[in-house]
Protein backbone atom coordinates (compact mmCIF):
# COMPACT_ATOMS: atom_id res chain seq x y z
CA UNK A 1 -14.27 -14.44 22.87
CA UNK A 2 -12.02 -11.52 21.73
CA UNK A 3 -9.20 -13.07 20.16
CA UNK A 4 -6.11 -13.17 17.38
CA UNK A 5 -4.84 -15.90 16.01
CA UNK A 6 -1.26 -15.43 15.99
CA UNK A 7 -0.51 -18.97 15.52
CA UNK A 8 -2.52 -18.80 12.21
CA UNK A 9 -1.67 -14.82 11.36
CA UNK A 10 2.08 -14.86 11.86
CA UNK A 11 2.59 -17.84 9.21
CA UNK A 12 1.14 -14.61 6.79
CA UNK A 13 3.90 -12.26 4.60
CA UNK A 14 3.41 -9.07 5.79
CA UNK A 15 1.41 -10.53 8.76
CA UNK A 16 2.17 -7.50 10.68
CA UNK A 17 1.07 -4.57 8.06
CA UNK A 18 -1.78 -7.09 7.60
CA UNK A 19 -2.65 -6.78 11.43
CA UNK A 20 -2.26 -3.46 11.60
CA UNK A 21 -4.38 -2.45 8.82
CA UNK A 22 -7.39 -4.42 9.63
CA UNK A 23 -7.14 -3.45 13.51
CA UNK A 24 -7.31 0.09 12.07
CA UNK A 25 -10.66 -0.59 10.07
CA UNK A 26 -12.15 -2.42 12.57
CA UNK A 27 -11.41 0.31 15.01
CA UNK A 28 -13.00 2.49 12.31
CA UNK A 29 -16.22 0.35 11.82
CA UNK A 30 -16.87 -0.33 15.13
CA UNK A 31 -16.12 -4.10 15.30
CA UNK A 32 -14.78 -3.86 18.44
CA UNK A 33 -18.20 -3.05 20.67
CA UNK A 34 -19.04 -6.68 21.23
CA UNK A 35 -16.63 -10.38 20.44
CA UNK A 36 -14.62 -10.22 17.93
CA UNK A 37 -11.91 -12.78 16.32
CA UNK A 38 -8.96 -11.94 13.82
CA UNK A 39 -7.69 -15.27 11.80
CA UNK A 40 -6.63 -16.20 8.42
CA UNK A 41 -9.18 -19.08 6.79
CA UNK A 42 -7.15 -21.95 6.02
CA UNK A 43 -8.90 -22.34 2.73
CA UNK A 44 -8.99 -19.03 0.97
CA UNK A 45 -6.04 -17.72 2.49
CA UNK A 46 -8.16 -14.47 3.78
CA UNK A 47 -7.09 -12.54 6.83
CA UNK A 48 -10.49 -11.71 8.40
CA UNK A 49 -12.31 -10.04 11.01
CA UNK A 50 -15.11 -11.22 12.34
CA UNK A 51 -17.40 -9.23 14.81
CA UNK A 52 -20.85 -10.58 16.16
CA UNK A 53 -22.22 -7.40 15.57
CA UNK A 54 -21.95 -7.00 11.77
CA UNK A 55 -23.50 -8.69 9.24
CA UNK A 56 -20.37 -8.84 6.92
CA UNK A 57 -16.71 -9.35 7.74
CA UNK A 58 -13.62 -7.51 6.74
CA UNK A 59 -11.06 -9.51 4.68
CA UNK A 60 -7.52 -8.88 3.74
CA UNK A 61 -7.44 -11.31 0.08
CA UNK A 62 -3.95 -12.93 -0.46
CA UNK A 63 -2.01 -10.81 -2.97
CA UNK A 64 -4.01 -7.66 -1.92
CA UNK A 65 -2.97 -4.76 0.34
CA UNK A 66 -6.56 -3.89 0.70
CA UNK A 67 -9.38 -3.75 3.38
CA UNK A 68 -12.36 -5.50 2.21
CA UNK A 69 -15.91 -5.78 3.16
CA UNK A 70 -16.79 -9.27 2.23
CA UNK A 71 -20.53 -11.34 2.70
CA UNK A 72 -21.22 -14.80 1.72
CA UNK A 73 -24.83 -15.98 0.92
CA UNK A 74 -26.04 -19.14 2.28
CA UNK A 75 -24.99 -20.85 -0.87
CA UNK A 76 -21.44 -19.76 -1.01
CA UNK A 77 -21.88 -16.92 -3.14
CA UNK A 78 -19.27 -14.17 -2.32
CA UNK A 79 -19.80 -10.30 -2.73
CA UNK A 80 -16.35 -8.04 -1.93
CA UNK A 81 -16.42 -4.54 -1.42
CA UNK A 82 -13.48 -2.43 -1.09
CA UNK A 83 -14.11 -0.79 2.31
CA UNK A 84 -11.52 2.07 1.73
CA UNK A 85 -13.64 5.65 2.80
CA UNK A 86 -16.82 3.45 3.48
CA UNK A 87 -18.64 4.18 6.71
CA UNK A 88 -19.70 1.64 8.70
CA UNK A 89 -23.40 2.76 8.06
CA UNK A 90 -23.15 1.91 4.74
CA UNK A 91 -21.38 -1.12 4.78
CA UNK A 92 -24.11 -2.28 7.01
CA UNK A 93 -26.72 -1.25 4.68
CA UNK A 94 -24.73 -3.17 1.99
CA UNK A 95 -24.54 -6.22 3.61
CA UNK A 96 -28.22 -6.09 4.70
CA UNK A 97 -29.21 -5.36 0.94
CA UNK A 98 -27.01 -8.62 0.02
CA UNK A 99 -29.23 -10.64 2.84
CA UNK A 100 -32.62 -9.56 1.46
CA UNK A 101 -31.72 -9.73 -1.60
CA UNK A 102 -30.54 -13.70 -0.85
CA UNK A 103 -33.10 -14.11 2.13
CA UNK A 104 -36.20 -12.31 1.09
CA UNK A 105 -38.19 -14.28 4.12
CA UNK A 106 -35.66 -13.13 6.79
C-alpha cells in the first residue's frame, strides 16, 4: 500500500516543506522500490516514512527542519541520525548495526 496521509500530514505547520523534503530523501534512499507510507505518529508528533524495504525509517521531529534516520529497538529505545549527505548504504549498515547490536540472535 503506497500511500500519504494527508488527512494526518496537512493538520502539520509547514506540512508542505515537510512533504517535500522527506519525498526528496526518500527518493534519494531508495524508499520508493517496494510499499511505502508517509504519516505523522499521533504520539510523537513525527512525520515519517516508512518503506518495507529498510530497516529504519526517516522522521521529520516536531520543531526540526531536518531529515532523520530514526530505529527503535524492541524495547522502545530510539537511535536518530541526521540523514543529511548519508547514503542509503550506510544508513542501512547503521540500522543493521543497531539490530545486532539489540538482537544478537537475529
Amino acid at each position: 500500500m503506497n500511500e500519504i496521509n494527508l488527512q494526518n500530514v496537512m493538520k502539520e505547520s509547514n506540512w508542505c516543506n515537510k512533504l517535500v523534503d522527506i519525498l526528496q530523501k526518500g527518493n534519494d534512499l531508495d524508499f520508493f522500490e517496494s510499499e511505502w507510507h508517509i504519516d505523522v505518529n499521533q504520539n510523537s508528533g513525527y512525520f515519517y516514512l516508512w518503506s518495507e524495504d529498510k530497516p529504519y525509517q526517516l522522521v521529520i521531529k516536531p520543531g526540526s527542519p531536518c531529515v532523520w534516520a530514526y530505529w527503535e529497538s524492541e524495547d522502545g529505545i530510539q537511535y536518530f541520525l541526521q540523514s543529511t549527505r548519508k547514503t542509503s548504504d550506510k544508513l542501512d549498515k547503521w540500522a543493521e548495526k543497531l539490530r545486532k547490536k539489540y538482537n544478537p540472535k537475529d
